[in-house]
Protein backbone atom coordinates (compact mmCIF):
# COMPACT_ATOMS: atom_id res chain seq x y z
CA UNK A 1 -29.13 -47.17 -6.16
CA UNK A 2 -26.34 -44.74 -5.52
CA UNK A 3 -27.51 -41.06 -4.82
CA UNK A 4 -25.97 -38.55 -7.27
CA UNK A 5 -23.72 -36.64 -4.94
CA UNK A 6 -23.80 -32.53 -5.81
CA UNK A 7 -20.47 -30.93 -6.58
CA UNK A 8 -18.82 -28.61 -4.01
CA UNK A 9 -19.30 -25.12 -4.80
CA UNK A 10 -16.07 -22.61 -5.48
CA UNK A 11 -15.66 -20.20 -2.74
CA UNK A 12 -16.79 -16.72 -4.07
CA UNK A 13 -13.33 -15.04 -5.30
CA UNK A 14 -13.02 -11.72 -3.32
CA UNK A 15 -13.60 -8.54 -5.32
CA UNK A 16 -9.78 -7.89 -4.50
CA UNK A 17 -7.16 -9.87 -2.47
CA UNK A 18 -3.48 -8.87 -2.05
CA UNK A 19 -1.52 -11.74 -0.86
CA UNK A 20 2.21 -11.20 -0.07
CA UNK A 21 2.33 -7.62 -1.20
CA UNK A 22 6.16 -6.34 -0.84
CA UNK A 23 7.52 -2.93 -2.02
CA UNK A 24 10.62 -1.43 -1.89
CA UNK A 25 12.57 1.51 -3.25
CA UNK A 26 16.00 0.70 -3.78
CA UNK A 27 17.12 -0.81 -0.77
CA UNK A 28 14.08 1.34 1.49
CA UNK A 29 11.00 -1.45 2.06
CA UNK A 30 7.62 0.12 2.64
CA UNK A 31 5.41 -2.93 2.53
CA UNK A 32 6.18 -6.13 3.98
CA UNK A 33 4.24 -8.95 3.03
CA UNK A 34 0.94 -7.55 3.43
CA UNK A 35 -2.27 -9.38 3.23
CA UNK A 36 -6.26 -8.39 3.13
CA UNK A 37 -8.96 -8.29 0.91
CA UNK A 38 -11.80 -6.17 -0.45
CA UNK A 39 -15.45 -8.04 -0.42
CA UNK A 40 -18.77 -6.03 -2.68
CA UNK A 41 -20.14 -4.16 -0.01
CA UNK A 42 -17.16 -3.44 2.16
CA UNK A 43 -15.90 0.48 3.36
CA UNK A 44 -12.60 -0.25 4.92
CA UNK A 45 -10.48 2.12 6.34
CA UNK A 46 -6.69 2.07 6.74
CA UNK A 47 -5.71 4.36 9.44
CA UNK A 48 -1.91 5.12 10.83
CA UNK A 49 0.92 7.27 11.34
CA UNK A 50 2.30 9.32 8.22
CA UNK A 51 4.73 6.99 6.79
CA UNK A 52 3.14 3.78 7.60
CA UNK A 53 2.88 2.60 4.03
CA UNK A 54 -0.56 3.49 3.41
CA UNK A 55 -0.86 5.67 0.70
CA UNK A 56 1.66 3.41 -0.86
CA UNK A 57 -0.58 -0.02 -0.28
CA UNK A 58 -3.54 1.71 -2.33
CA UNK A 59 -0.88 2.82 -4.72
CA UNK A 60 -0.21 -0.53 -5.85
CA UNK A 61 -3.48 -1.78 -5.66
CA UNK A 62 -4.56 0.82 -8.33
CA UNK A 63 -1.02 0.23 -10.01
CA UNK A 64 0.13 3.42 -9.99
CA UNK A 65 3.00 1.80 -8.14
CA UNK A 66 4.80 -1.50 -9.53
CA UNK A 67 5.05 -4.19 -6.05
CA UNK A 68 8.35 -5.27 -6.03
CA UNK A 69 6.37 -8.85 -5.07
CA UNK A 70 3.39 -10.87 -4.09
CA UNK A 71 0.50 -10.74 -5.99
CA UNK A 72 -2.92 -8.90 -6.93
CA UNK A 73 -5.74 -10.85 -7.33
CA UNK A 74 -8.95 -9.29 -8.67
CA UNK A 75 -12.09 -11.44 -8.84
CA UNK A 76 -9.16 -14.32 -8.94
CA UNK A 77 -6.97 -13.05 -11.79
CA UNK A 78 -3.45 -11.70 -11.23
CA UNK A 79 -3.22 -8.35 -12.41
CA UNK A 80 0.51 -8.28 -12.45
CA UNK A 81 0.66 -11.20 -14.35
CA UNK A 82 -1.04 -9.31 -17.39
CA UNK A 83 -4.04 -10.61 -17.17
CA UNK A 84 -6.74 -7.89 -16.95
CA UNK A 85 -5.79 -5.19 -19.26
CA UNK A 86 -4.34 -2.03 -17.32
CA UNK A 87 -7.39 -0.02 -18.90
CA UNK A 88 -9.87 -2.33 -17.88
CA UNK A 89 -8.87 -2.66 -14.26
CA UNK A 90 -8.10 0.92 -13.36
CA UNK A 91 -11.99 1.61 -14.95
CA UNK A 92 -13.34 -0.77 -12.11
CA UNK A 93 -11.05 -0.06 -9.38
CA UNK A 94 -10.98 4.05 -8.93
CA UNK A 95 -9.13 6.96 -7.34
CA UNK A 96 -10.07 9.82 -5.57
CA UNK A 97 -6.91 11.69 -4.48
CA UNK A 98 -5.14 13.49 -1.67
CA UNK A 99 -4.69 16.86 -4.29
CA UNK A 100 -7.51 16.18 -6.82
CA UNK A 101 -5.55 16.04 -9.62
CA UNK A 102 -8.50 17.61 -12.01
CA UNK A 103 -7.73 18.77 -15.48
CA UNK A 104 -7.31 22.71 -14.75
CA UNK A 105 -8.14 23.49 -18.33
CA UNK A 106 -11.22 21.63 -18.46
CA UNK A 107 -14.71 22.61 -16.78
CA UNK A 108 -15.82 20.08 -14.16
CA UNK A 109 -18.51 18.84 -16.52
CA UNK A 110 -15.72 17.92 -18.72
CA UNK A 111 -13.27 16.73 -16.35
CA UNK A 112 -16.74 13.82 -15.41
CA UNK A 113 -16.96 13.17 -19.24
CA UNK A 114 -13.50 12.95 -20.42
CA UNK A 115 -12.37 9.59 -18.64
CA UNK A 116 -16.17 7.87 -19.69
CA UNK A 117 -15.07 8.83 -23.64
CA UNK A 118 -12.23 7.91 -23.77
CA UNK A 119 -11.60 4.60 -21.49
CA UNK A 120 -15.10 3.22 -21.51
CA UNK A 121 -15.92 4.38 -25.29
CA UNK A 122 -19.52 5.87 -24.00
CA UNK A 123 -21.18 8.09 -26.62
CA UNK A 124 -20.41 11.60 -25.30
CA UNK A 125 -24.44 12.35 -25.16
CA UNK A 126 -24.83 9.37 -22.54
CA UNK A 127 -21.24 10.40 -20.97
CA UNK A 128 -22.80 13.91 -19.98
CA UNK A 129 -25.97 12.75 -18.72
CA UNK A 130 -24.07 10.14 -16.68
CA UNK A 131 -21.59 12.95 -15.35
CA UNK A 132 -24.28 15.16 -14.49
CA UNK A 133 -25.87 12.49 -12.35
CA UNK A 134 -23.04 11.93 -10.40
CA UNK A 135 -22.51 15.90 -9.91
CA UNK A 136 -25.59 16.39 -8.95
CA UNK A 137 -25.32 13.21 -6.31
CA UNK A 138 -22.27 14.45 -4.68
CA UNK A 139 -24.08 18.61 -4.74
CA UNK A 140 -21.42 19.99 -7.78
CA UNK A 141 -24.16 20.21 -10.37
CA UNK A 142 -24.42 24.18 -9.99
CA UNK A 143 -20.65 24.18 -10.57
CA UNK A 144 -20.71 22.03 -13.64
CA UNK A 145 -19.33 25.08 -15.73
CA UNK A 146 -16.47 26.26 -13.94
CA UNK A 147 -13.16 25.42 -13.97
CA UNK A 148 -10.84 23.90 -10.54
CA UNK A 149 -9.50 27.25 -10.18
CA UNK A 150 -13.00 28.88 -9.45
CA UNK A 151 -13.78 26.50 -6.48
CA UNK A 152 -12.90 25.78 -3.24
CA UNK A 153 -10.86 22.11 -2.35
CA UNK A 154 -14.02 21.03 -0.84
CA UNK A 155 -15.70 21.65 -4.32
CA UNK A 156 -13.13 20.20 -6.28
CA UNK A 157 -12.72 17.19 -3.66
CA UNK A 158 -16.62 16.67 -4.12
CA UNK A 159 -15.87 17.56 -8.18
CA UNK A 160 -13.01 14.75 -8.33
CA UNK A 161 -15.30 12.17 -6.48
CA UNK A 162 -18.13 12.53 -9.18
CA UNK A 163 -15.55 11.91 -11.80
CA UNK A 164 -14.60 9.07 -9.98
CA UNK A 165 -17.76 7.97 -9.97
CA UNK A 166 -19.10 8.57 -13.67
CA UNK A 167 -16.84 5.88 -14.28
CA UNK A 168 -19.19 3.28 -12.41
CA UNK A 169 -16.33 1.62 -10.85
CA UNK A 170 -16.45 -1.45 -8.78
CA UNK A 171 -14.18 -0.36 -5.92
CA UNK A 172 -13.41 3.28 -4.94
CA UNK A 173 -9.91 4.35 -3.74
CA UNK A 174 -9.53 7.24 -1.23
CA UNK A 175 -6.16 8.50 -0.53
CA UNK A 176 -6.71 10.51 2.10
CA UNK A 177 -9.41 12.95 0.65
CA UNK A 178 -9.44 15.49 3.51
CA UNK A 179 -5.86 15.99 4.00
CA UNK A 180 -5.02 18.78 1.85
CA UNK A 181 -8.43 20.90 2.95
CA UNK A 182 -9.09 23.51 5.33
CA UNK A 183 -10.88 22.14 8.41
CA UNK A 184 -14.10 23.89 7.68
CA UNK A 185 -14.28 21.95 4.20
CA UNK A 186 -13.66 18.75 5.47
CA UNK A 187 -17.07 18.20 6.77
CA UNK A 188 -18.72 18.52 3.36
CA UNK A 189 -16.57 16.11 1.83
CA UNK A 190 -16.76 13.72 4.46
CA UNK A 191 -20.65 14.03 4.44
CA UNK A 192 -19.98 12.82 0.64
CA UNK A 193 -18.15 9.74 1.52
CA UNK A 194 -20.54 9.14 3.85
CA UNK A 195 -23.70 8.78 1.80
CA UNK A 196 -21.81 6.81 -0.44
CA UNK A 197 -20.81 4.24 1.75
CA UNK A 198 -24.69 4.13 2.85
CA UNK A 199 -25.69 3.26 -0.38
CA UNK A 200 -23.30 0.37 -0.64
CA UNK A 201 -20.84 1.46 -2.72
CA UNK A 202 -17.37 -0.73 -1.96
CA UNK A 203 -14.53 1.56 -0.98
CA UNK A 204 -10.73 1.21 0.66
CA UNK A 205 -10.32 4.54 2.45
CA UNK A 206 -6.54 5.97 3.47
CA UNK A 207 -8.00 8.53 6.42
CA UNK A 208 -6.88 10.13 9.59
CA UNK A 209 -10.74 11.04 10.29
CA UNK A 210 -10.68 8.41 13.22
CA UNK A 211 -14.63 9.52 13.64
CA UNK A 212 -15.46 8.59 10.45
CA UNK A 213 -13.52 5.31 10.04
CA UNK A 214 -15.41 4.48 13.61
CA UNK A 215 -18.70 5.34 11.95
CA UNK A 216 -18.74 4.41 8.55
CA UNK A 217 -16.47 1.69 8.31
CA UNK A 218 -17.21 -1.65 8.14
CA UNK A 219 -13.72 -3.17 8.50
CA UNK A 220 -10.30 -1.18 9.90
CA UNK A 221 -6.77 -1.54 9.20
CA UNK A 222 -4.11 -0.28 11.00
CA UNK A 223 -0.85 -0.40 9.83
CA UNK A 224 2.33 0.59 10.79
CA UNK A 225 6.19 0.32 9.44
CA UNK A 226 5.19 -1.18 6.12
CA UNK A 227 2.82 -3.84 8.16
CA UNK A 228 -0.41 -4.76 8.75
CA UNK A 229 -0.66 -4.54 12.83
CA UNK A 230 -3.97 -5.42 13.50
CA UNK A 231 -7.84 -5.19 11.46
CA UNK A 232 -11.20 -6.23 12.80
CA UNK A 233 -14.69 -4.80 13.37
CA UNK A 234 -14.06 -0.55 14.48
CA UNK A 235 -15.81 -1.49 17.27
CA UNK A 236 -13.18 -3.94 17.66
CA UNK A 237 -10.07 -1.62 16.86
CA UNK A 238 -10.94 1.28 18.62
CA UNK A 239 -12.21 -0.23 21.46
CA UNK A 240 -10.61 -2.90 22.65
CA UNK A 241 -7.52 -3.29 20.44
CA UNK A 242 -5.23 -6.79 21.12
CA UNK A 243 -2.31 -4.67 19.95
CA UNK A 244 -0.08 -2.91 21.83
CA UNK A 245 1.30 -0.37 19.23
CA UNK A 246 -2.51 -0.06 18.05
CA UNK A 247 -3.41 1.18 21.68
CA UNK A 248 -0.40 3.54 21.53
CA UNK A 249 -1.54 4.82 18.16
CA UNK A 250 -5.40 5.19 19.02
CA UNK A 251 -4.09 6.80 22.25
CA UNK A 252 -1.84 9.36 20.97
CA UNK A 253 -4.45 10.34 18.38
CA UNK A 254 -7.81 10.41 19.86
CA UNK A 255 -6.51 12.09 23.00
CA UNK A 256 -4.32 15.18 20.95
């Protein structure tokens, strides 16, 4: 009697894959055919020189930038072929960015509520009990009354990433969340990031904090020219690069 032979299973889709990701402005190309993807669990960092095409890559992830080609896949769908409403996608795949960008006229309570309200249609009574959570995770719940202006860019850093998170996304963008502080506020911000990537949360992090992409990540990128260069294991990256223009990189910056 034949046996009844079990079907193959699907590979698991990746939570997001880029495949082929080109974009240009006018006749300027800042991505060229780039390739990686973002699993549940992952914290990867993208590290490289100012100009490399970074900030740009999460850009069009999030959609905030059109790719002039290639494609973005999340859980398998195409998201530039229309087939995850905008809404939808940019509620499961967040930003935290380099300036903030919190409503100034709005208290930080409200600034955590707004986006729950209005995008995910959450009774405002559940919205504030969710945004106070996620104040109180990241240390802002003290601050929940007062406005951007009142606080430092460490607090509002730490304010934006709670709003971020009220959202429950399923990946978290960072565009380079420490750039625009003062040195003595990056530590609290990082500290942050850090306990979030502890508790599993996936995030794609734009940094030039080579100590923390060497601690907390579990995957780095380094790009360079609008290319990926070379990603692995940080161990792997940052200590035995196969590179050349990644040693050069790691060189010039760990040794400044």
């Amino acid at each position: 009697m034949e046996t009844e032979k079990s079907m193959p299973e699907n590979p698991a889709k990746h939570t997001i894959e880029v495949n082929h990701l080109e974009k240009s402005f006018g006749d300027h190309t800042v991505l060229r055919d780039i390739h990686f993807s973002i699993d549940k669990g992952e914290v990867i960092c993208i590290i490289g020189s100012s100009g490399s095409g970074k900030t740009t890559l999460l850009r069009c992830i999030n959609l905030l930038e059109t790719p002039t080609g290639g494609e973005i896949l999340f859980h398998g769908d195409n998201i530039l072929q229309g087939r995850v409403p905008l809404s939808d996608f940019r509620a499961k795949v967040g930003m935290v960015f380099q300036l903030f960008n919190l409503f100034n006229n709005m208290t930080i309570l409200e600034n955590c509520i707004i986006g729950q309200v209005k995008v995910l249609n959450r009774k405002r009574t559940e919205a504030e009990q969710n945004a106070r959570l996620y104040l109180q995770k990241v240390g802002m719940l003290p601050y929940a009354a007062a406005k951007p202006a009142q606080l430092s860019g460490g607090q509002k850093q730490r304010a934006a990433i709670a709003r971020a998170l009220a959202m429950e996304p399923e990946v978290l963008l960072f565009d380079e969340p420490t750039s625009a502080l003062d040195p003595e506020m990056v530590g609290e911000v990082l500290t942050v990031m850090k306990d979030l990537a502890r508790s599993g949360i996936t995030m794609a992090v734009v940094t030039h904090e080579m100590g923390f992409a060497r601690e907390v990540s579990t995957r780095t990128i380094f790009m360079d020219q609008g290319v990926i260069v070379e990603e692995g294991a940080p161990d792997l990256i940052f200590n035995n690069p196969t590179q050349e223009r990644t040693r050069e990189f790691l060189s010039r910056i760990l040794n400044a």
